[in-house]
PDB file of N, CA and C in Angstrom:
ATOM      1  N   UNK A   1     -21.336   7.461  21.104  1.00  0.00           N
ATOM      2  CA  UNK A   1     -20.198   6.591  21.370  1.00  0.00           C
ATOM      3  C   UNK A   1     -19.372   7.152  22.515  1.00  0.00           C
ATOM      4  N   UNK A   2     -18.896   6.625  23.644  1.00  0.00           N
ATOM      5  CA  UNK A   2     -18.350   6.707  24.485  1.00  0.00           C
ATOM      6  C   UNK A   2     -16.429   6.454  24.223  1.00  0.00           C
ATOM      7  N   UNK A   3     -16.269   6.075  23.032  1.00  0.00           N
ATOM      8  CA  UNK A   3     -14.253   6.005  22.647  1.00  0.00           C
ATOM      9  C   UNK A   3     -13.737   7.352  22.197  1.00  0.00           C
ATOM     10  N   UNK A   4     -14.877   8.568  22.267  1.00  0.00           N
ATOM     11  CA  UNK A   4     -14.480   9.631  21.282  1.00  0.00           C
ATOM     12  C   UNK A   4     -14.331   9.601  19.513  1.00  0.00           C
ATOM     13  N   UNK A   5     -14.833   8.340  19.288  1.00  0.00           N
ATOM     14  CA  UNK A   5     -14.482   8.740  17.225  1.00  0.00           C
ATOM     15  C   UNK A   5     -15.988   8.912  17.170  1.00  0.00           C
ATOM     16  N   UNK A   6     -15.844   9.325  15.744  1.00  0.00           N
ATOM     17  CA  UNK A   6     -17.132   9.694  15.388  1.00  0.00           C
ATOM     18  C   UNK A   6     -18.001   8.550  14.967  1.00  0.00           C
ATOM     19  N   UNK A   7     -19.243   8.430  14.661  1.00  0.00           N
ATOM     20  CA  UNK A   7     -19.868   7.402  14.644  1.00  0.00           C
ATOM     21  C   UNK A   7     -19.849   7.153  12.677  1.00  0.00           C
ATOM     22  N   UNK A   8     -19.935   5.738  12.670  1.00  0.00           N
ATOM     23  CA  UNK A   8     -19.863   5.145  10.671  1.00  0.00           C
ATOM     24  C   UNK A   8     -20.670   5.491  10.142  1.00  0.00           C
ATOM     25  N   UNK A   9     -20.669   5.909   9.116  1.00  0.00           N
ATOM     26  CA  UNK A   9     -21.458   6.753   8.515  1.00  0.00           C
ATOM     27  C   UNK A   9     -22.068   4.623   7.818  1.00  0.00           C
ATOM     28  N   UNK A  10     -23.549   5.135   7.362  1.00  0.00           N
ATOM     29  CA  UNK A  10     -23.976   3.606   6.839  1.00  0.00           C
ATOM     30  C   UNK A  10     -23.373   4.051   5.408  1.00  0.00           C
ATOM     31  N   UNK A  11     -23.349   4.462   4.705  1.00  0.00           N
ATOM     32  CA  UNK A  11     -22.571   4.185   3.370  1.00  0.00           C
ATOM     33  C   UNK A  11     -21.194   4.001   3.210  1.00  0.00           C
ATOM     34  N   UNK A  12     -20.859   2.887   2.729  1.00  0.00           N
ATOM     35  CA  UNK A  12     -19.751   2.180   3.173  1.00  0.00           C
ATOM     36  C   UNK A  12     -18.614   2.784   2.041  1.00  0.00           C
ATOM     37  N   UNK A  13     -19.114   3.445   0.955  1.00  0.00           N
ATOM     38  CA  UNK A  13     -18.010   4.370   0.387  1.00  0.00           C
ATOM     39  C   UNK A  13     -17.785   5.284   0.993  1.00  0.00           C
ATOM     40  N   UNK A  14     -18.807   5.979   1.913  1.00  0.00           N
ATOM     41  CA  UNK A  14     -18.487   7.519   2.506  1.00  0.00           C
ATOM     42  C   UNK A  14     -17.401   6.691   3.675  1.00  0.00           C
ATOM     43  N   UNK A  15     -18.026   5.906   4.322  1.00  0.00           N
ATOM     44  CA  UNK A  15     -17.244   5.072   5.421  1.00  0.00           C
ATOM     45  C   UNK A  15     -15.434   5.216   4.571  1.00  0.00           C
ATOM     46  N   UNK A  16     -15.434   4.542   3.900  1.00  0.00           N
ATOM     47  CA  UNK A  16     -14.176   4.194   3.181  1.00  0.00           C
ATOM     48  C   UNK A  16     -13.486   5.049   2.749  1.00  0.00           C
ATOM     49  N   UNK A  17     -13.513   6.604   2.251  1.00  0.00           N
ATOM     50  CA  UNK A  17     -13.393   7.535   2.468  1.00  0.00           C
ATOM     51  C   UNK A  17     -12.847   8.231   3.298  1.00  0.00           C
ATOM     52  N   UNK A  18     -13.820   8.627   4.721  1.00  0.00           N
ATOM     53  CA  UNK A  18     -13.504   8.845   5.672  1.00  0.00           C
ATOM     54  C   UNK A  18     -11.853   8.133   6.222  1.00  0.00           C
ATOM     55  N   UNK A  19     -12.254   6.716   6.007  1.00  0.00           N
ATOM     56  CA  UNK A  19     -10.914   6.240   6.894  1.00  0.00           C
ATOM     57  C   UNK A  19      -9.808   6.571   5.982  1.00  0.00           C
ATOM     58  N   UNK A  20      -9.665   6.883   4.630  1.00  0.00           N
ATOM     59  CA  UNK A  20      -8.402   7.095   3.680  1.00  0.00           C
ATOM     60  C   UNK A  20      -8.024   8.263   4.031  1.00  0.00           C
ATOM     61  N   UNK A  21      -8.906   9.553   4.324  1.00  0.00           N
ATOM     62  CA  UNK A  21      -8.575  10.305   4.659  1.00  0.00           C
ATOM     63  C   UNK A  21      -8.138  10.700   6.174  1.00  0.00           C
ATOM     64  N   UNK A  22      -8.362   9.809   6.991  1.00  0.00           N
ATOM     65  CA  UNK A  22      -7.667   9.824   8.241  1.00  0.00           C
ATOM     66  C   UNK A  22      -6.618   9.220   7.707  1.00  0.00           C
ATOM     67  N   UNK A  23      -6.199   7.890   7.335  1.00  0.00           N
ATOM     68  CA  UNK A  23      -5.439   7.439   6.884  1.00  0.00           C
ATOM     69  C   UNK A  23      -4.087   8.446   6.899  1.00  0.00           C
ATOM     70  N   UNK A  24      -4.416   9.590   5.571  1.00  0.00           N
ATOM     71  CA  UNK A  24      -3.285  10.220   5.029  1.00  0.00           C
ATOM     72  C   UNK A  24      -3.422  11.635   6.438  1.00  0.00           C
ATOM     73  N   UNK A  25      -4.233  11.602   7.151  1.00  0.00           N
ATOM     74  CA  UNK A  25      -4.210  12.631   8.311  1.00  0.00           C
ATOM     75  C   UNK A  25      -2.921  11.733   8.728  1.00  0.00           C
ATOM     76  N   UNK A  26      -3.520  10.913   9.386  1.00  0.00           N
ATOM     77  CA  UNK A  26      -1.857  10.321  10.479  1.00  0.00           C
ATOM     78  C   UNK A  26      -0.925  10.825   9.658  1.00  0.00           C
ATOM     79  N   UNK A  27      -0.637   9.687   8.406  1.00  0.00           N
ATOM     80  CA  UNK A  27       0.685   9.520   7.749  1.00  0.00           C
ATOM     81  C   UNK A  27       1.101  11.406   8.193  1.00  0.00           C
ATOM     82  N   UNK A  28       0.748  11.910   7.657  1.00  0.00           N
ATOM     83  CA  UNK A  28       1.416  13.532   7.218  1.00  0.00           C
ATOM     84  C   UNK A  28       1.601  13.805   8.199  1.00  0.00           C
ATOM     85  N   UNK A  29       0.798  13.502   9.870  1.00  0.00           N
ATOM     86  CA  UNK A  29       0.984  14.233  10.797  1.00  0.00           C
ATOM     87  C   UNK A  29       2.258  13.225  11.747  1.00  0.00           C
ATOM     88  N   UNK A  30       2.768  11.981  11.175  1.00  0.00           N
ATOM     89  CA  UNK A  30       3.665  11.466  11.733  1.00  0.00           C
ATOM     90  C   UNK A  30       4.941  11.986  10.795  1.00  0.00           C
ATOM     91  N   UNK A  31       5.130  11.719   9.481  1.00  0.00           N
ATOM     92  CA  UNK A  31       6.169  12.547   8.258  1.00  0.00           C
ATOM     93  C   UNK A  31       5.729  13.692   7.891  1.00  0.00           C
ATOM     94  N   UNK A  32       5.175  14.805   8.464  1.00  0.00           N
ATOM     95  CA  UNK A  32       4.566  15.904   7.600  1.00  0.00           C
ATOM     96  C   UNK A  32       4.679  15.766   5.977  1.00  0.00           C
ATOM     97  N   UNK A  33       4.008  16.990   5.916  1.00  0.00           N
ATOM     98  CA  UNK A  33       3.723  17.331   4.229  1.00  0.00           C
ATOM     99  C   UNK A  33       4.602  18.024   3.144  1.00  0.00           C
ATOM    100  N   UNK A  34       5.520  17.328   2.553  1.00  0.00           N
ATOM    101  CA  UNK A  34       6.845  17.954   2.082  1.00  0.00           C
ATOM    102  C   UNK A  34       6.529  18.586   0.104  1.00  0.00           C
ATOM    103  N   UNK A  35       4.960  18.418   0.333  1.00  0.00           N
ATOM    104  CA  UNK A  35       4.735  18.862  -0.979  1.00  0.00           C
ATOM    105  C   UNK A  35       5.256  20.267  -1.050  1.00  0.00           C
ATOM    106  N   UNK A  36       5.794  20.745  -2.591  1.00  0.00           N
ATOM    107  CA  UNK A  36       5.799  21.973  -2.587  1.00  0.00           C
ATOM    108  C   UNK A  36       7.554  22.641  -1.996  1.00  0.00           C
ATOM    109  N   UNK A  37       8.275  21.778  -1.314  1.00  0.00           N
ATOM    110  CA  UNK A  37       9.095  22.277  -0.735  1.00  0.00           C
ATOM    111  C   UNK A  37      10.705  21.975  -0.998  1.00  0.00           C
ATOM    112  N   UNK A  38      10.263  21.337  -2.415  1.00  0.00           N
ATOM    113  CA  UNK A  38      11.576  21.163  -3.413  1.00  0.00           C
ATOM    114  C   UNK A  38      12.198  20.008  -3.213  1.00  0.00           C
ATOM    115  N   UNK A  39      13.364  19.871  -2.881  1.00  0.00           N
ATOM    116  CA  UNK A  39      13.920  18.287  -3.028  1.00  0.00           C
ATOM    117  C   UNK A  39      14.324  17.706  -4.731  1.00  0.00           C
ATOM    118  N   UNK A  40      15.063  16.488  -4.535  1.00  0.00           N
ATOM    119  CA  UNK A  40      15.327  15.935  -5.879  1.00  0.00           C
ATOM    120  C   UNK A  40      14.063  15.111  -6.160  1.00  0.00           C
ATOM    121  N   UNK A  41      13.945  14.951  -7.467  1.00  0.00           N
ATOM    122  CA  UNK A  41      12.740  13.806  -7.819  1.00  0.00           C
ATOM    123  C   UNK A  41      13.566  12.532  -8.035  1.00  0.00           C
ATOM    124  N   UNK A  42      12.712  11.667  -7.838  1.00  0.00           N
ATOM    125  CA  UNK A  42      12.917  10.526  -8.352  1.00  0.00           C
ATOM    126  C   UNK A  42      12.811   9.786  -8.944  1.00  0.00           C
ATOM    127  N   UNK A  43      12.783   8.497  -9.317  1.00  0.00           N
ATOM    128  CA  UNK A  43      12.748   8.017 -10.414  1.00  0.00           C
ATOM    129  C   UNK A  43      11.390   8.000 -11.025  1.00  0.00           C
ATOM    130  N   UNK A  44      10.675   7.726 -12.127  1.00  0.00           N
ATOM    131  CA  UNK A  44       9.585   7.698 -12.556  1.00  0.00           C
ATOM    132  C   UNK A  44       9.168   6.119 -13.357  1.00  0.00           C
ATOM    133  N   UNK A  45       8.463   5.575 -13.289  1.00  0.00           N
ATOM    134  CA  UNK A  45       7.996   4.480 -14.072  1.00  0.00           C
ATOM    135  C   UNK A  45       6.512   3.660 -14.077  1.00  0.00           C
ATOM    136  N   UNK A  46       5.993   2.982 -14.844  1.00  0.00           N
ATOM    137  CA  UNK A  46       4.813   2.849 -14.744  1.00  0.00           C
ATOM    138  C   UNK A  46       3.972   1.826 -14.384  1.00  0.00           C
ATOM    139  N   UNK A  47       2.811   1.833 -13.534  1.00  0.00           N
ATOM    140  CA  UNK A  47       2.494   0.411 -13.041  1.00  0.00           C
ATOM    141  C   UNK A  47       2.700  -0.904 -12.993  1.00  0.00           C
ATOM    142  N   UNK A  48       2.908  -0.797 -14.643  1.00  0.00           N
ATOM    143  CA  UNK A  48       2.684  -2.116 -15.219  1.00  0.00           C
ATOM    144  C   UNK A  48       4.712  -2.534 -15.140  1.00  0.00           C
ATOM    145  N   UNK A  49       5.307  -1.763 -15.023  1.00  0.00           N
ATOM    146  CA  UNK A  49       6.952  -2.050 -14.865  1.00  0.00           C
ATOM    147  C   UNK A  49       7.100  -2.566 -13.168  1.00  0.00           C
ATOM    148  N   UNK A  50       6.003  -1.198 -12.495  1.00  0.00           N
ATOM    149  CA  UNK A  50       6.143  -2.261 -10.434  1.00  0.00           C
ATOM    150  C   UNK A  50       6.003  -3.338 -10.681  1.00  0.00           C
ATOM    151  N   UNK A  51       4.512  -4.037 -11.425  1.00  0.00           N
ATOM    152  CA  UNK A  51       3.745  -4.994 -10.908  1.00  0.00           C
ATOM    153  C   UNK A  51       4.996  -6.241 -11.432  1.00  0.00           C
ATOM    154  N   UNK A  52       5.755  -5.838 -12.512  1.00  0.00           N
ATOM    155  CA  UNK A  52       6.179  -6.886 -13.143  1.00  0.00           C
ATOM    156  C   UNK A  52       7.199  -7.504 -12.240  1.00  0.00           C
ATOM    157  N   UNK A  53       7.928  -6.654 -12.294  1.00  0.00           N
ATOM    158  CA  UNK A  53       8.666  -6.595 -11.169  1.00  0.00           C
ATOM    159  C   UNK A  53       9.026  -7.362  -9.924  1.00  0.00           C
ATOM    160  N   UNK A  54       7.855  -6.876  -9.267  1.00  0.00           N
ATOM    161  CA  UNK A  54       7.238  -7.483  -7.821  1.00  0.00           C
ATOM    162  C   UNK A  54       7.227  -8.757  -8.180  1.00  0.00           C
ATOM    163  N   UNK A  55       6.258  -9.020  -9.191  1.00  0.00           N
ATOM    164  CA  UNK A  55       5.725 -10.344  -9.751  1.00  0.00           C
ATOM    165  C   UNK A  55       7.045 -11.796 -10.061  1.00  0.00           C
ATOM    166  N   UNK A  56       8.266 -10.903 -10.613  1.00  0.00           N
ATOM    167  CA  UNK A  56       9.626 -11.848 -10.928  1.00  0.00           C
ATOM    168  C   UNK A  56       9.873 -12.214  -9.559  1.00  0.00           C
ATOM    169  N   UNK A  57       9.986 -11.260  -8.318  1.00  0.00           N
ATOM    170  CA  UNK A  57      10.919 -11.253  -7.153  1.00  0.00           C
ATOM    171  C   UNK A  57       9.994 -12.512  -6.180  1.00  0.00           C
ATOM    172  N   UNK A  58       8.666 -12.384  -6.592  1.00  0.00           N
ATOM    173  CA  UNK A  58       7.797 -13.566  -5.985  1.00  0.00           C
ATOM    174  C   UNK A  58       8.193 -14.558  -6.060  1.00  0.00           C
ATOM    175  N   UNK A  59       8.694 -16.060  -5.030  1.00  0.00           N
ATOM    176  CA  UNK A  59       8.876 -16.861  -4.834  1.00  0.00           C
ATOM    177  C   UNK A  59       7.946 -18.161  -5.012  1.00  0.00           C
ATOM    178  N   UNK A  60       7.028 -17.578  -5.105  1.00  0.00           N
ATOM    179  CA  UNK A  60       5.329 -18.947  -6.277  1.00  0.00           C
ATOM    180  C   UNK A  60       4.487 -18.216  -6.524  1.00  0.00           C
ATOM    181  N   UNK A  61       3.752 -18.970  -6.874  1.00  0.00           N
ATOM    182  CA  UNK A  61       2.772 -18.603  -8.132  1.00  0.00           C
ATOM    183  C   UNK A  61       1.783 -17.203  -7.164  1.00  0.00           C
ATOM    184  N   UNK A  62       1.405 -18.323  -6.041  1.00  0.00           N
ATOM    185  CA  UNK A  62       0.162 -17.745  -4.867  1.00  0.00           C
ATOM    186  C   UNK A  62       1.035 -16.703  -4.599  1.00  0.00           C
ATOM    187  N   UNK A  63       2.103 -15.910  -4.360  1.00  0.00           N
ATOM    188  CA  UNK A  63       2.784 -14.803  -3.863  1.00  0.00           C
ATOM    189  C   UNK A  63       2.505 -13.842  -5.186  1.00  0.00           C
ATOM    190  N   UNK A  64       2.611 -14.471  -6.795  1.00  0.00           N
ATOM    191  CA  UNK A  64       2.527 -13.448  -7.743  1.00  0.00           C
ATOM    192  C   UNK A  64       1.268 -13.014  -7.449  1.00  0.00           C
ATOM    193  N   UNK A  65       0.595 -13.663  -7.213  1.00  0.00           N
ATOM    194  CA  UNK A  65      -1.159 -13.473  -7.638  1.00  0.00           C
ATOM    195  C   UNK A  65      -1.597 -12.390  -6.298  1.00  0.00           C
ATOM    196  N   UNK A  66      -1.014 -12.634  -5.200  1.00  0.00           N
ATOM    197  CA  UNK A  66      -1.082 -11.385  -4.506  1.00  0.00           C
ATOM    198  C   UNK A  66      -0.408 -10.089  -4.643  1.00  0.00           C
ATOM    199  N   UNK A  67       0.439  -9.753  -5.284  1.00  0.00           N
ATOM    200  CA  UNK A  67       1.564  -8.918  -6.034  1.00  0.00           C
ATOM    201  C   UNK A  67       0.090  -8.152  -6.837  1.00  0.00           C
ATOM    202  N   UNK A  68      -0.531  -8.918  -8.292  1.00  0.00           N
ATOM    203  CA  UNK A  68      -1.223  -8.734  -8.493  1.00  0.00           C
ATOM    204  C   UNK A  68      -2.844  -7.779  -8.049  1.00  0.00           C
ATOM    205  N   UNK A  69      -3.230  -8.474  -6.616  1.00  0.00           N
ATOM    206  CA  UNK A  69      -4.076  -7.157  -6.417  1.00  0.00           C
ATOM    207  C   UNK A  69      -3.309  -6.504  -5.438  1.00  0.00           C
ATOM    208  N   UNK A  70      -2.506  -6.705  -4.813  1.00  0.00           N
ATOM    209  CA  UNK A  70      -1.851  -5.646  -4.257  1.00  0.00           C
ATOM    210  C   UNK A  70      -1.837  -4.316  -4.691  1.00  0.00           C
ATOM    211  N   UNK A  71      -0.706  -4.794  -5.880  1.00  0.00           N
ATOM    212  CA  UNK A  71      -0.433  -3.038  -7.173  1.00  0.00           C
ATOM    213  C   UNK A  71      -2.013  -2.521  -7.276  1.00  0.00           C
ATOM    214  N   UNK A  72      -3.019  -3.515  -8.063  1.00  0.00           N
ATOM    215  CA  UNK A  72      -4.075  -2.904  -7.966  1.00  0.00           C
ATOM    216  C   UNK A  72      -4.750  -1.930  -7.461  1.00  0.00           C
ATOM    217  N   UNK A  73      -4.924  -2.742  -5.971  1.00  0.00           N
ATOM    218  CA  UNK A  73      -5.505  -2.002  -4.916  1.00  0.00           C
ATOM    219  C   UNK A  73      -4.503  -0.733  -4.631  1.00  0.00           C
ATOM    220  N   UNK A  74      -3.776  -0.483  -4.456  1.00  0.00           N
ATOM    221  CA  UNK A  74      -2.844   0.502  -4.353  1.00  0.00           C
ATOM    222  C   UNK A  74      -2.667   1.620  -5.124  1.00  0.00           C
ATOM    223  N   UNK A  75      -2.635   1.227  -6.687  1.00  0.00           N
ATOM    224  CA  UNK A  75      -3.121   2.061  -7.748  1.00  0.00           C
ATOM    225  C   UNK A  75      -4.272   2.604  -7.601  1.00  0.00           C
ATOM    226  N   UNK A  76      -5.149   1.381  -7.010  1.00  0.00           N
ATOM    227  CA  UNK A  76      -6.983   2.163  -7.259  1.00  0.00           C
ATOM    228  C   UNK A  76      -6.961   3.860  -6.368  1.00  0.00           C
ATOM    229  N   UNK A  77      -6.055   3.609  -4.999  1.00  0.00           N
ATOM    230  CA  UNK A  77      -6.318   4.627  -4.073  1.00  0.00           C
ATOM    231  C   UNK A  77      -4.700   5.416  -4.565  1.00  0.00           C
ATOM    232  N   UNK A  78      -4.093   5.281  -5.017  1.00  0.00           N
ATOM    233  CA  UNK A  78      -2.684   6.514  -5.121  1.00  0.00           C
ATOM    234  C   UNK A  78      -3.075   8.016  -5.554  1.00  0.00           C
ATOM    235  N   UNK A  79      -4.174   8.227  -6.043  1.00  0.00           N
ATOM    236  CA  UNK A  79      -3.533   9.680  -6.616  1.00  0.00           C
ATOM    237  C   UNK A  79      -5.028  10.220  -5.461  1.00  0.00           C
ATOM    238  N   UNK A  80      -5.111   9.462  -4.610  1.00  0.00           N
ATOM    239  CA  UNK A  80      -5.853  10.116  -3.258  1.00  0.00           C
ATOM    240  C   UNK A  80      -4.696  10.365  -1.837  1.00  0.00           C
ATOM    241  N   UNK A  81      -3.715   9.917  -2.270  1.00  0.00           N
ATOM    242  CA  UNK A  81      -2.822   9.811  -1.126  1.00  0.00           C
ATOM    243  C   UNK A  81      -1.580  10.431  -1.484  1.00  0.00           C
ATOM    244  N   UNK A  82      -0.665  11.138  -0.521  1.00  0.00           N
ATOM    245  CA  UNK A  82       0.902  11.713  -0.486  1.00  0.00           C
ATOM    246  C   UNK A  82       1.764  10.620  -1.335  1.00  0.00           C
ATOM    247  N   UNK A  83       2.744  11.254  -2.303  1.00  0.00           N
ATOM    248  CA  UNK A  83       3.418  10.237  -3.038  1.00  0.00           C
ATOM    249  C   UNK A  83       4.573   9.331  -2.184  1.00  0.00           C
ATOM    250  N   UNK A  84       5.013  10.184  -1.017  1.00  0.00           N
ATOM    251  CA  UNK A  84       5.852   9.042   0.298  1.00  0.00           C
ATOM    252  C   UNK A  84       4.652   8.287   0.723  1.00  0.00           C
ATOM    253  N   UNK A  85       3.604   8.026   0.820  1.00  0.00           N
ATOM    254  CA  UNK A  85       2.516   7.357   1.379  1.00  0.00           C
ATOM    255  C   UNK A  85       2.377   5.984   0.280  1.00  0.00           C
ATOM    256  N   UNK A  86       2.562   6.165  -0.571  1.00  0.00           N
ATOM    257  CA  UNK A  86       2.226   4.807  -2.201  1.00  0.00           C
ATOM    258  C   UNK A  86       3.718   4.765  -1.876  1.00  0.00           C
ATOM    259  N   UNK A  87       4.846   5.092  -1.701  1.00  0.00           N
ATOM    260  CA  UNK A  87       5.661   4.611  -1.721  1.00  0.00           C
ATOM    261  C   UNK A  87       5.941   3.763  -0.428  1.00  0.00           C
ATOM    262  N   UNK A  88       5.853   4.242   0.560  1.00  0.00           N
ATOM    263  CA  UNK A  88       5.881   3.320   1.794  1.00  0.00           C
ATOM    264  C   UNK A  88       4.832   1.896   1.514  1.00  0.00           C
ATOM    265  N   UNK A  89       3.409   2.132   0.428  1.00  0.00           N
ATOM    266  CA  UNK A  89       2.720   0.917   0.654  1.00  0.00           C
ATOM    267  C   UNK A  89       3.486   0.065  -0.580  1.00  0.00           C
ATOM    268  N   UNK A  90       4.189   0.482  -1.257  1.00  0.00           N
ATOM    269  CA  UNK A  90       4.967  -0.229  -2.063  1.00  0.00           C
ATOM    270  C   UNK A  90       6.238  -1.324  -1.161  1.00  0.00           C
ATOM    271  N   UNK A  91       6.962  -0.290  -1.096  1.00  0.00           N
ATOM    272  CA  UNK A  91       7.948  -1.031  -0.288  1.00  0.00           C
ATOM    273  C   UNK A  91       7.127  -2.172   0.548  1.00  0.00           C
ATOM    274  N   UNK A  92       6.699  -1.867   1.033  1.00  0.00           N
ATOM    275  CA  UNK A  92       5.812  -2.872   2.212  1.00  0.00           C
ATOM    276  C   UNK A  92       4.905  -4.193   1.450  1.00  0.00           C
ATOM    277  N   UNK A  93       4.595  -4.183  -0.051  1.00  0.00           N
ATOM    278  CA  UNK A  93       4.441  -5.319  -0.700  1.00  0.00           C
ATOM    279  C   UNK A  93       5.900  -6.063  -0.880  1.00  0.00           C
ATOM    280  N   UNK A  94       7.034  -5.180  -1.385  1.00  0.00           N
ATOM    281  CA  UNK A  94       8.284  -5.560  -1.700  1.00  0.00           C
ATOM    282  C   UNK A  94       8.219  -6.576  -0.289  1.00  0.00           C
ATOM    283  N   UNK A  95       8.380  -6.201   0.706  1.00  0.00           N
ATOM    284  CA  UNK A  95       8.596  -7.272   1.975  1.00  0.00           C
ATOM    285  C   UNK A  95       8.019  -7.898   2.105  1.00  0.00           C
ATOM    286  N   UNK A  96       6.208  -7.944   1.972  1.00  0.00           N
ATOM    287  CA  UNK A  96       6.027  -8.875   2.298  1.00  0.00           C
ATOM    288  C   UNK A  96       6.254 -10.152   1.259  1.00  0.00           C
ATOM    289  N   UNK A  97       6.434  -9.663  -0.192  1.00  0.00           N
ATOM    290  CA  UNK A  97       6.646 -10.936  -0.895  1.00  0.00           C
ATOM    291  C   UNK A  97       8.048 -11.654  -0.606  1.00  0.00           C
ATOM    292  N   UNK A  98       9.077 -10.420   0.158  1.00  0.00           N
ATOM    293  CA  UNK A  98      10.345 -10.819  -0.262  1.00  0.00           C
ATOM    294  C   UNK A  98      10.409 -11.657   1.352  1.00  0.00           C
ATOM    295  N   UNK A  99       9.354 -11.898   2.348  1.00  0.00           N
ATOM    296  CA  UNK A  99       9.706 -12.026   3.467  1.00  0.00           C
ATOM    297  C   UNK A  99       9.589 -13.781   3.528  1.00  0.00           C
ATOM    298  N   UNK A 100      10.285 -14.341   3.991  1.00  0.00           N
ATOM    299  CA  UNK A 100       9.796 -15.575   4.126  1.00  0.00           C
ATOM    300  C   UNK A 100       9.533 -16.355   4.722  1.00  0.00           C
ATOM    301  N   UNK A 101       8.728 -15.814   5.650  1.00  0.00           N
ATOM    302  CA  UNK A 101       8.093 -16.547   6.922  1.00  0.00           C
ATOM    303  C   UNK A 101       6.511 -16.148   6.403  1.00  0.00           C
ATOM    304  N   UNK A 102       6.425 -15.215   5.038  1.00  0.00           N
ATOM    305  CA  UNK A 102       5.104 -15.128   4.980  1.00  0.00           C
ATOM    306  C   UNK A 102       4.749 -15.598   3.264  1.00  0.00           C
ATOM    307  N   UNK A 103       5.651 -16.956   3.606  1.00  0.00           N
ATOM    308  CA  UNK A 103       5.176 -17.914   2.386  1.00  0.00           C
ATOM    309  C   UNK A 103       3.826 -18.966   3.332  1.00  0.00           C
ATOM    310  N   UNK A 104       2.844 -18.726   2.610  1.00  0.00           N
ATOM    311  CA  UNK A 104       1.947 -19.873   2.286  1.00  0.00           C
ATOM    312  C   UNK A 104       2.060 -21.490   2.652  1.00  0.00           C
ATOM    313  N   UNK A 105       2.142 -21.772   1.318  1.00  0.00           N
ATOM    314  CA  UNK A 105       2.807 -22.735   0.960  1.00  0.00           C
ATOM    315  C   UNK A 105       4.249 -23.125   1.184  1.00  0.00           C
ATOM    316  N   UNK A 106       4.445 -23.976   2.093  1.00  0.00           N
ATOM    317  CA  UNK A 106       5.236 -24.769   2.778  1.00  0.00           C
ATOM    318  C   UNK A 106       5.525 -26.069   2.386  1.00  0.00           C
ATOM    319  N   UNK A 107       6.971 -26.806   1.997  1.00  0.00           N
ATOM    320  CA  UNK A 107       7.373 -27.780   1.570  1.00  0.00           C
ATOM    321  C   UNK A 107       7.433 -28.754   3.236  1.00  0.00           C
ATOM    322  N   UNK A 108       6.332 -29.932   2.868  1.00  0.00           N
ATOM    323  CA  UNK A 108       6.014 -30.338   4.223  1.00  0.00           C
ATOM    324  C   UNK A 108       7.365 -30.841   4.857  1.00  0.00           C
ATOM    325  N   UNK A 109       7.671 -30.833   6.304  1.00  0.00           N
ATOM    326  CA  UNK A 109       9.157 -31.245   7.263  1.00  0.00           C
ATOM    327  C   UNK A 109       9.155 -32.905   7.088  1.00  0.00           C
ATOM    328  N   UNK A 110      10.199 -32.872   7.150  1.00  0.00           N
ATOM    329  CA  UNK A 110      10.973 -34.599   6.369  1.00  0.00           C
ATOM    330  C   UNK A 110      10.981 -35.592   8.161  1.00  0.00           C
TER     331      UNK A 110
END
């Protein structure tokens, strides 16, 4: 390859992999790595309290149901990633459900 990255590996989990772990390369190397280095904790609570959550603040049905694999998907990969890293992809569902130019479904113009 002539762009400098390395070439895809054909197994598309090793593939998938690879990019999570660049993934959390950037993140840390744009916020470094504050594990270990004290600070206050914060709050604690459990999936099923985000998803619900998210799910009330949704504006229709099609916004819950993405809420839905959102948390999922997010859960599936969290305890591979920095805990400011699940929190930034949190917040960032919070917007996009709470955003509203990225409703769907549109009440057609009169």
């Amino acid at each position: 390859m002539t762009d400098g990255r390395s070439p895809t590996p054909e197994d598309p989990l090793l593939a998938r992999a690879l990019e999570l772990r660049a993934d959390v390369e950037r993140f840390q190397g744009r916020f470094g790595n504050i594990v270990g280095e004290g600070g206050d904790a914060c709050l604690t609570f459990k999936w099923e309290e985000l998803e619900r959550q998210l799910v009330d603040l949704a504006p229709s049905d099609l916004q819950a149901e993405l809420v839905h694999r959102l948390v999922a998907r997010t859960k599936t990969y969290a305890a591979l990633k920095p805990g400011e890293m699940v929190l930034r992809e949190i917040i960032s569902i919070a917007a996009l459900i709470l955003d509203e130019s990225s409703l769907e479904v549109r009440p057609a113009a009169p």
